[in-house]
PDB file of N, CA and C in Angstrom:
ATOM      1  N   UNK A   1       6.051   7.373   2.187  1.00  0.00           N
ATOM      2  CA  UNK A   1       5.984   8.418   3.202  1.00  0.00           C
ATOM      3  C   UNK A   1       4.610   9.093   3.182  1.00  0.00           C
ATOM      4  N   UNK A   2       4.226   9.125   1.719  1.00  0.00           N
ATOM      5  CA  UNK A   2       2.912   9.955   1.855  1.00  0.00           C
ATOM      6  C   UNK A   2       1.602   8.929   2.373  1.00  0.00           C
ATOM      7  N   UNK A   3       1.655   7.836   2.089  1.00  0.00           N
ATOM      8  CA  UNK A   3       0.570   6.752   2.705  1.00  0.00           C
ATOM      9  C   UNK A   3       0.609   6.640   4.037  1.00  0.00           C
ATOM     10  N   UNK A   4       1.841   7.045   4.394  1.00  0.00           N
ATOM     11  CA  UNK A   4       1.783   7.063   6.078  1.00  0.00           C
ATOM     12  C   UNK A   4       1.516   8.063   6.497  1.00  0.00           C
ATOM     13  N   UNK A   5       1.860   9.331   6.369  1.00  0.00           N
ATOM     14  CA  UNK A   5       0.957  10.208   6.485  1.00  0.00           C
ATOM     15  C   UNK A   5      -0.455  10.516   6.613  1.00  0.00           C
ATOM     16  N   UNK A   6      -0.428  10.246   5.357  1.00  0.00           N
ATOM     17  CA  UNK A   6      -2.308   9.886   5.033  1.00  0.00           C
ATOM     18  C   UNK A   6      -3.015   9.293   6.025  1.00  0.00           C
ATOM     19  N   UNK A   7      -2.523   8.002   6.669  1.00  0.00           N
ATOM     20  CA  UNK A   7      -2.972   7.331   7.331  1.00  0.00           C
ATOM     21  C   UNK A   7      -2.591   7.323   8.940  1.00  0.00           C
ATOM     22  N   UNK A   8      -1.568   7.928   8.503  1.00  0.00           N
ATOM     23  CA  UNK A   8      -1.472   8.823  10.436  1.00  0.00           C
ATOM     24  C   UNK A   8      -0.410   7.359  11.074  1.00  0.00           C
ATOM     25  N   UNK A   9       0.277   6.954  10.242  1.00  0.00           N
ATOM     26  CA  UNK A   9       0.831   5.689  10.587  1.00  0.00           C
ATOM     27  C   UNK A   9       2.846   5.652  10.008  1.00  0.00           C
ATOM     28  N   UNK A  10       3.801   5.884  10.994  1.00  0.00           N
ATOM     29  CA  UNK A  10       5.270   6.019  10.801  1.00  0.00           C
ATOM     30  C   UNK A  10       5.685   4.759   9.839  1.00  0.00           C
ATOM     31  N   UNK A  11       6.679   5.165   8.845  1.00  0.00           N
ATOM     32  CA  UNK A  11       7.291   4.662   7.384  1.00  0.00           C
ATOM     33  C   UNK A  11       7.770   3.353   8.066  1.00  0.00           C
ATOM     34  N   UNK A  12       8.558   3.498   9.430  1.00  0.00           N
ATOM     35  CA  UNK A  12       8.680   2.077   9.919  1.00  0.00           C
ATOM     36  C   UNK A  12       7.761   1.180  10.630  1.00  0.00           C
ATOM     37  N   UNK A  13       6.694   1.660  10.692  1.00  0.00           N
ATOM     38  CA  UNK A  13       5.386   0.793  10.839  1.00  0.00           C
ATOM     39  C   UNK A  13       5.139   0.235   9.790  1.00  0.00           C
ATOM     40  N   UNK A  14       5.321   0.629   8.473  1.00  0.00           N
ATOM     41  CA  UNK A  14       4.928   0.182   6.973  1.00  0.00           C
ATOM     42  C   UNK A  14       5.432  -1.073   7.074  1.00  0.00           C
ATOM     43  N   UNK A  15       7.150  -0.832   6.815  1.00  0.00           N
ATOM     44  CA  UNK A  15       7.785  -1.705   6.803  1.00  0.00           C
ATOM     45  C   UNK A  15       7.730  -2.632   8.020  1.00  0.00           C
ATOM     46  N   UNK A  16       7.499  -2.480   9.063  1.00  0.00           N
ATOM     47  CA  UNK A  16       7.359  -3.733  10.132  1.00  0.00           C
ATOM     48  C   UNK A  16       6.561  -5.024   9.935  1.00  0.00           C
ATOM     49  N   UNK A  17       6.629  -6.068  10.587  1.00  0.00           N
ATOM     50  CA  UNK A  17       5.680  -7.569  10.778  1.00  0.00           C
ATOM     51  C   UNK A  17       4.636  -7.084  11.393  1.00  0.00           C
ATOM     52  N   UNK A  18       4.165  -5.792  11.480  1.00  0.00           N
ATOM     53  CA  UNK A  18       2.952  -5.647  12.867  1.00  0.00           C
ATOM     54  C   UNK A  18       1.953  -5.777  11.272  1.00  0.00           C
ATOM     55  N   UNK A  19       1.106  -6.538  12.165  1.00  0.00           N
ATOM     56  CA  UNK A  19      -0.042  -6.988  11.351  1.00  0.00           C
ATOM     57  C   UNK A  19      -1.925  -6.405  11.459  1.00  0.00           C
ATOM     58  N   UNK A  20      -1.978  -5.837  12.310  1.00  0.00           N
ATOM     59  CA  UNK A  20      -3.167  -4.580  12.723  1.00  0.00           C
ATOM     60  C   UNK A  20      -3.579  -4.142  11.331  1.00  0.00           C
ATOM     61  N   UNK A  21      -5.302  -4.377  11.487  1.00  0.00           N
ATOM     62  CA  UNK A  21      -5.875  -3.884  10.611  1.00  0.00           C
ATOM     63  C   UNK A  21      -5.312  -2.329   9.879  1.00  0.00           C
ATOM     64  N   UNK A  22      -5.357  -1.558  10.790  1.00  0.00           N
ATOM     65  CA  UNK A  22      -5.052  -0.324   9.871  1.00  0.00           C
ATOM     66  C   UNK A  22      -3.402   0.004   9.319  1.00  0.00           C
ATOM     67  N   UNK A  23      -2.491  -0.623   9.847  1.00  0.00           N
ATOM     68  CA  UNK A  23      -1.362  -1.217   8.971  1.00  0.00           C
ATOM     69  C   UNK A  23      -1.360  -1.786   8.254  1.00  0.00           C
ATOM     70  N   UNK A  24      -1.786  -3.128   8.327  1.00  0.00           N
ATOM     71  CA  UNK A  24      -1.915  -3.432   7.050  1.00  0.00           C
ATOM     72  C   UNK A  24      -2.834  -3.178   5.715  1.00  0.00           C
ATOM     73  N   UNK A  25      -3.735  -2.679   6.154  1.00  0.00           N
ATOM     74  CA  UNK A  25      -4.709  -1.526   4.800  1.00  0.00           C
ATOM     75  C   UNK A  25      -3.580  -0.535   4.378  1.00  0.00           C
ATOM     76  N   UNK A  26      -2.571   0.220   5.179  1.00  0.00           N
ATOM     77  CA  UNK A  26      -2.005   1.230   4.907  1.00  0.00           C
ATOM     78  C   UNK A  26      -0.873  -0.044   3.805  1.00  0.00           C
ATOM     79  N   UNK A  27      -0.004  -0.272   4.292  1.00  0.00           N
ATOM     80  CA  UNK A  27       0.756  -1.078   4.095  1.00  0.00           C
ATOM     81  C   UNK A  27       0.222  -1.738   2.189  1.00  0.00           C
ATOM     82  N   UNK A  28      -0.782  -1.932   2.052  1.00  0.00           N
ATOM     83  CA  UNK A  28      -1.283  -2.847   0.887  1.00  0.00           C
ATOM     84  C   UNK A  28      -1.484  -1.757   0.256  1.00  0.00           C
ATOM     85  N   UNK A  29      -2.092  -0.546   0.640  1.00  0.00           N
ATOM     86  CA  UNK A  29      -1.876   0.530  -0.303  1.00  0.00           C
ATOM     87  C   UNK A  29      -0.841   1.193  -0.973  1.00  0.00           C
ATOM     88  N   UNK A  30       0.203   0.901   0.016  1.00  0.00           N
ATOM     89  CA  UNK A  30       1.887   2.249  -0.004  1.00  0.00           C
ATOM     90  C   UNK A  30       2.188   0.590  -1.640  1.00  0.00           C
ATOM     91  N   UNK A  31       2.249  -0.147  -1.166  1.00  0.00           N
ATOM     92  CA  UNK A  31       2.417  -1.202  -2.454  1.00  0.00           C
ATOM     93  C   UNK A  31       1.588  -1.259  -3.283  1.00  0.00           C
ATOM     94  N   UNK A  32       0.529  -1.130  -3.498  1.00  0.00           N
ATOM     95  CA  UNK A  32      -0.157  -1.198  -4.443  1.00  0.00           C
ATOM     96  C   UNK A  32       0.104   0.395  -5.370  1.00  0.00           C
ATOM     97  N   UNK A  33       0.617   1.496  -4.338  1.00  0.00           N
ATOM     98  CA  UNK A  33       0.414   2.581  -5.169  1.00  0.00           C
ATOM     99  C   UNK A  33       2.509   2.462  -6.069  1.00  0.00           C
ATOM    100  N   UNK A  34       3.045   1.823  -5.523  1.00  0.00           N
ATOM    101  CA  UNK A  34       4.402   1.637  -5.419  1.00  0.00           C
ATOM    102  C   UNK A  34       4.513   0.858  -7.029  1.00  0.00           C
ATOM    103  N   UNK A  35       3.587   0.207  -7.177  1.00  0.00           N
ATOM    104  CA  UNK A  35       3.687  -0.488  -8.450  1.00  0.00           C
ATOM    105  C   UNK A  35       2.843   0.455  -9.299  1.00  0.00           C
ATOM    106  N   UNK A  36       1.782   1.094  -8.845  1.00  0.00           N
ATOM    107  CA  UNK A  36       0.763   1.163  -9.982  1.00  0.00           C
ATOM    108  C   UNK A  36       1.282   3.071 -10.450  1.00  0.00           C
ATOM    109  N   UNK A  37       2.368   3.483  -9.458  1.00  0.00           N
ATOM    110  CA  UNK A  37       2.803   4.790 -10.228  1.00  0.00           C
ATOM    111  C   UNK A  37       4.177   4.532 -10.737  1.00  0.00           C
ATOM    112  N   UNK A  38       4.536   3.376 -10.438  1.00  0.00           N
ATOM    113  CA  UNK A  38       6.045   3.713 -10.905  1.00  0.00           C
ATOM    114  C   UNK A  38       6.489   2.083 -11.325  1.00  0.00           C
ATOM    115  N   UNK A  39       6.029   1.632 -11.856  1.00  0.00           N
ATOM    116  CA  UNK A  39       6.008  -0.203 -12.136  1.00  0.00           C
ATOM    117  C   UNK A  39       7.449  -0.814 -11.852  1.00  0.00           C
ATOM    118  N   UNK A  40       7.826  -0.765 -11.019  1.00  0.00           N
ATOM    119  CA  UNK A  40       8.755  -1.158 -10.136  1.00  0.00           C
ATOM    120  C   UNK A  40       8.443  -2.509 -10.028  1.00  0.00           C
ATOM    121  N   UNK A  41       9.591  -3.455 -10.287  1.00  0.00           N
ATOM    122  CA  UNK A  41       9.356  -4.800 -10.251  1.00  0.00           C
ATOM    123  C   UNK A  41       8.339  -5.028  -8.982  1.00  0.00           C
ATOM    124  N   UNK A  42       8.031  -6.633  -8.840  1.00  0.00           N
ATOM    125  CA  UNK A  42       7.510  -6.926  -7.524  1.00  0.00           C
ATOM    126  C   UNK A  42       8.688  -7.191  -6.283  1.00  0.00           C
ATOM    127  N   UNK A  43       9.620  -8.063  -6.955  1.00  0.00           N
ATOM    128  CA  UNK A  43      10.749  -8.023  -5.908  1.00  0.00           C
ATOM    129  C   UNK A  43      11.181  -6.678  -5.403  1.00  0.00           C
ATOM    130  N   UNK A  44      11.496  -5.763  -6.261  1.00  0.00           N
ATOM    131  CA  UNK A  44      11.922  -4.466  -5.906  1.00  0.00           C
ATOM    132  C   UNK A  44      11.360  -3.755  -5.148  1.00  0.00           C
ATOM    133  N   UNK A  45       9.764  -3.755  -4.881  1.00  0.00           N
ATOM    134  CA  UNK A  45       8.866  -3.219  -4.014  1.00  0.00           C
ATOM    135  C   UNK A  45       9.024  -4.377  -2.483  1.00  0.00           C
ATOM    136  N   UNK A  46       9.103  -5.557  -2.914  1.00  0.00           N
ATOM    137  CA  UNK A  46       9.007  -6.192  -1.338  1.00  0.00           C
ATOM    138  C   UNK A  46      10.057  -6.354  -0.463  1.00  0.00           C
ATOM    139  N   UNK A  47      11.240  -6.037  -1.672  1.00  0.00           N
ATOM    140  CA  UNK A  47      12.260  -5.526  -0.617  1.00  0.00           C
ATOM    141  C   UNK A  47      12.186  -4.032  -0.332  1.00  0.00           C
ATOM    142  N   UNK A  48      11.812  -3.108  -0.921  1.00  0.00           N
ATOM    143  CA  UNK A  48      11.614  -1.979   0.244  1.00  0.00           C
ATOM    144  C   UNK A  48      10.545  -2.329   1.472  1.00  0.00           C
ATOM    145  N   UNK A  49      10.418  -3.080   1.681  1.00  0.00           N
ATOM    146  CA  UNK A  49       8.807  -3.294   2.683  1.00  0.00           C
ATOM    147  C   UNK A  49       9.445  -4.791   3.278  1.00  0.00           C
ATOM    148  N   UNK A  50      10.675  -5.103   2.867  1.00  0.00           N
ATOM    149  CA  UNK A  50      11.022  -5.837   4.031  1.00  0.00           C
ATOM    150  C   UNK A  50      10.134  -7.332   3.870  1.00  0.00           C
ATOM    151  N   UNK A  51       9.093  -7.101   2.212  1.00  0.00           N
ATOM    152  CA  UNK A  51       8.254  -8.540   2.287  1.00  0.00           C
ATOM    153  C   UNK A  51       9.267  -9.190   0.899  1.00  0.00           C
ATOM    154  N   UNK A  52       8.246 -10.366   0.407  1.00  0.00           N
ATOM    155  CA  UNK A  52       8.476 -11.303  -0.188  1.00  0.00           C
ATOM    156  C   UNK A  52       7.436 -10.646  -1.534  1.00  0.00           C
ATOM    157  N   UNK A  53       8.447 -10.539  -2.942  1.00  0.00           N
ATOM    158  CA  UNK A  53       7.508 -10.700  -4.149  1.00  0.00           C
ATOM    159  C   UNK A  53       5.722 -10.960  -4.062  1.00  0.00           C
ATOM    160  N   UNK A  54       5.597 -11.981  -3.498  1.00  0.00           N
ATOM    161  CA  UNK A  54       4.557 -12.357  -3.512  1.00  0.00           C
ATOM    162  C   UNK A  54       3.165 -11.924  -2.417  1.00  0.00           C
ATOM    163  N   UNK A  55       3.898 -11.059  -1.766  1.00  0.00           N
ATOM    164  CA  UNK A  55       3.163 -10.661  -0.885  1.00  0.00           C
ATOM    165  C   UNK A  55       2.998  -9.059  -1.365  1.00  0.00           C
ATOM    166  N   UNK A  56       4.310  -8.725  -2.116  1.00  0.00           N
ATOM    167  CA  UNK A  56       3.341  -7.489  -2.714  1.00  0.00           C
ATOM    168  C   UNK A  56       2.090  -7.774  -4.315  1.00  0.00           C
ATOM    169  N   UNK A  57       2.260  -8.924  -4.845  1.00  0.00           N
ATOM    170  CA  UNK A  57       1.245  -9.459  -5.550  1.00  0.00           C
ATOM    171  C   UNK A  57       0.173  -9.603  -5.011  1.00  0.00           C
ATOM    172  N   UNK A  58       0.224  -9.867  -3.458  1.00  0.00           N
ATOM    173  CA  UNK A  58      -0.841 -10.234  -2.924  1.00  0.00           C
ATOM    174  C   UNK A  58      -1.751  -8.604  -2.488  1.00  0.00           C
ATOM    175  N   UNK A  59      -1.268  -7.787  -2.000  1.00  0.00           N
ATOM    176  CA  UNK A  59      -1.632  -6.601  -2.102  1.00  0.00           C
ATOM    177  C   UNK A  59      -2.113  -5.821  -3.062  1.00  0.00           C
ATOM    178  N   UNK A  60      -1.446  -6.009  -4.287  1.00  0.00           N
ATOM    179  CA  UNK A  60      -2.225  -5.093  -5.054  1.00  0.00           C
ATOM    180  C   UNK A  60      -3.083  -6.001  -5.743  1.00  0.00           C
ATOM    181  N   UNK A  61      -3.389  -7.020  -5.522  1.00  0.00           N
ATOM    182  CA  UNK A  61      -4.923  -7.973  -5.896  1.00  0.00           C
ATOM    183  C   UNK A  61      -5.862  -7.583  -5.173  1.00  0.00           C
ATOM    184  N   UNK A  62      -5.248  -7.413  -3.699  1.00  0.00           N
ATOM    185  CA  UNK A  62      -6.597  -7.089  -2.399  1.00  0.00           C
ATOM    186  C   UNK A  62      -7.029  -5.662  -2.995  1.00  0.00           C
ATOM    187  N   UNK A  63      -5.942  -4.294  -3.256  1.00  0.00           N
ATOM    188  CA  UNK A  63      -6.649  -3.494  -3.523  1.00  0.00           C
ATOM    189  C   UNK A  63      -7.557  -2.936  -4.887  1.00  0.00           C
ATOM    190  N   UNK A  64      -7.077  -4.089  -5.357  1.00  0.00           N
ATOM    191  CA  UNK A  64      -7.384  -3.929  -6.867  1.00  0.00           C
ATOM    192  C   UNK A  64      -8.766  -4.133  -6.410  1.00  0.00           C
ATOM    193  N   UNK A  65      -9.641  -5.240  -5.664  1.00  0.00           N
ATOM    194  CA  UNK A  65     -10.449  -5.910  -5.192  1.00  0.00           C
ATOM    195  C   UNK A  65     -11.411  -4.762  -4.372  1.00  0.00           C
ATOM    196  N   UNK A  66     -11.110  -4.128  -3.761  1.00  0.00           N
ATOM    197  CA  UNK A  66     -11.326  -3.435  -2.726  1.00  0.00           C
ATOM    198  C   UNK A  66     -11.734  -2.034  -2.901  1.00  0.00           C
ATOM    199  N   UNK A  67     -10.881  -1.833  -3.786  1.00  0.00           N
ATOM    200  CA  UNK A  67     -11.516  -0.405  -4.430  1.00  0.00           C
ATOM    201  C   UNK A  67     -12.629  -0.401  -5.316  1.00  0.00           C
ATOM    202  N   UNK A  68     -12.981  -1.478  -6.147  1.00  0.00           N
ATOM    203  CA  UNK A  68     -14.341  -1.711  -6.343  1.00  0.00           C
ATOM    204  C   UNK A  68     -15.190  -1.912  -5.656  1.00  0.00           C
ATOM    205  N   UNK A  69     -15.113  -2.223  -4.701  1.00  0.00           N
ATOM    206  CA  UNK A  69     -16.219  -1.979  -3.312  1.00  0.00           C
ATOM    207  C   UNK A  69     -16.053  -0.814  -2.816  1.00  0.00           C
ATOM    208  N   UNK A  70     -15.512  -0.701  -2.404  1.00  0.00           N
ATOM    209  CA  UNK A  70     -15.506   0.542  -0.996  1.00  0.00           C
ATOM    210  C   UNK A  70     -14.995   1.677  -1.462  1.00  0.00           C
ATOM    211  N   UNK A  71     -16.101   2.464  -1.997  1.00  0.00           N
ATOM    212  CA  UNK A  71     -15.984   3.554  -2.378  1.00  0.00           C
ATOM    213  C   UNK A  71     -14.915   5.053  -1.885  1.00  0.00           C
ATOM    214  N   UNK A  72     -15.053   4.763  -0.544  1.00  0.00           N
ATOM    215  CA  UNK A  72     -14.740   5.314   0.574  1.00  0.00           C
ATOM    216  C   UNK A  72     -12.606   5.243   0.586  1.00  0.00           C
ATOM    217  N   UNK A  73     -12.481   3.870   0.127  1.00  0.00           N
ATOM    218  CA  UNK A  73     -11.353   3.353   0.392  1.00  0.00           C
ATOM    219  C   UNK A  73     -10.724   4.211  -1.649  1.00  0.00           C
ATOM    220  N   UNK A  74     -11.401   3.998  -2.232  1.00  0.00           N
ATOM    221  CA  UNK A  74     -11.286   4.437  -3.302  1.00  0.00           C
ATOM    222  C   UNK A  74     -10.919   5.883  -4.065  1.00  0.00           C
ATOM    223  N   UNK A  75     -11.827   6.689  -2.718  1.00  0.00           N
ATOM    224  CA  UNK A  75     -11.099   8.299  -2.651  1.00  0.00           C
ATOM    225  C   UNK A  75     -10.440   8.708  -1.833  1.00  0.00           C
ATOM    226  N   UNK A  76      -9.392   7.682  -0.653  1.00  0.00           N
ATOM    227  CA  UNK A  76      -8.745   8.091  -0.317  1.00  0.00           C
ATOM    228  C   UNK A  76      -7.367   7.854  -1.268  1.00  0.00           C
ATOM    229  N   UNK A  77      -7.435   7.349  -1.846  1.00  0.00           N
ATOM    230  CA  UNK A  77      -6.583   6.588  -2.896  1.00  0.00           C
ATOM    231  C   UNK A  77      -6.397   7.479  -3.496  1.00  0.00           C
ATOM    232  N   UNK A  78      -7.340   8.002  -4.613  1.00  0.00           N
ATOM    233  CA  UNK A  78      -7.312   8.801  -5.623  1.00  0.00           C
ATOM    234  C   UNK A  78      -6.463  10.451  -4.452  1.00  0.00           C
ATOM    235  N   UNK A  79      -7.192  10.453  -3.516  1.00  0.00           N
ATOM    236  CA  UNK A  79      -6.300  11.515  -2.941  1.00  0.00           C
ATOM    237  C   UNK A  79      -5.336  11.644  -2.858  1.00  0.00           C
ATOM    238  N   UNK A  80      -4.383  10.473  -2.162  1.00  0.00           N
ATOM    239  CA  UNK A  80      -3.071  10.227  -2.330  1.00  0.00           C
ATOM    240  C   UNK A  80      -2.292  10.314  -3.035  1.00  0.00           C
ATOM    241  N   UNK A  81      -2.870   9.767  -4.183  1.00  0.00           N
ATOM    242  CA  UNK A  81      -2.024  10.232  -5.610  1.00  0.00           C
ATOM    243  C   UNK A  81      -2.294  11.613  -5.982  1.00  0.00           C
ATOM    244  N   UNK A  82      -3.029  12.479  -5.710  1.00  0.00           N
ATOM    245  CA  UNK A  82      -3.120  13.779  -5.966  1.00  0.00           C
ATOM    246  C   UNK A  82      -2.102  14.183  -5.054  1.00  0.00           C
ATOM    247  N   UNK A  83      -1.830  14.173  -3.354  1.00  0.00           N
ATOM    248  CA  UNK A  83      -0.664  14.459  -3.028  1.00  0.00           C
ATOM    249  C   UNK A  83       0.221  13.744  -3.753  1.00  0.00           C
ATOM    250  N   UNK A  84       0.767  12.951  -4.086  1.00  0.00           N
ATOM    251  CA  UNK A  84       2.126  12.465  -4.693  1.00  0.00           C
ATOM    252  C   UNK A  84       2.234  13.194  -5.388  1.00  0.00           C
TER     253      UNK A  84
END
């Protein structure tokens, strides 16, 4: 709820097949933060999100990836978890 927020984007957009850049950035984050605050299996996270195990593996690789670059992408992150 709070990644969608953040990102100005509704909880059932998260969970939807819509595939748009700024969904799916939101989307790879709400999972990546889904495991990395509360280590919730991978199955357990891709069924809240309506995906497949492996596609939330695949997410928190991209952001794992991503936040070493893009600094930018990196403090919105750290923000988020300050709201949580």
């Amino acid at each position: 709820k709070v990644v969608g927020e953040f990102f100005g984007i509704k909880v059932n957009e998260l969970k939807s097949k819509k595939k748009s850049k700024q969904i799916a950035i939101a989307r790879q984050v709400a999972m990546y933060l889904s495991r990395y605050l509360t280590k919730m299996s991978y199955p357990h996270i891709g069924e809240k999100f309506g995906k497949d195990h492996s596609t939330v593996i695949h997410a928190e690789n991209q952001i794992k990836k991503k936040i070493q670059a893009d600094t930018e992408l990196n403090n919105k992150i750290k923000t988020i978890i300050n709201i949580i």
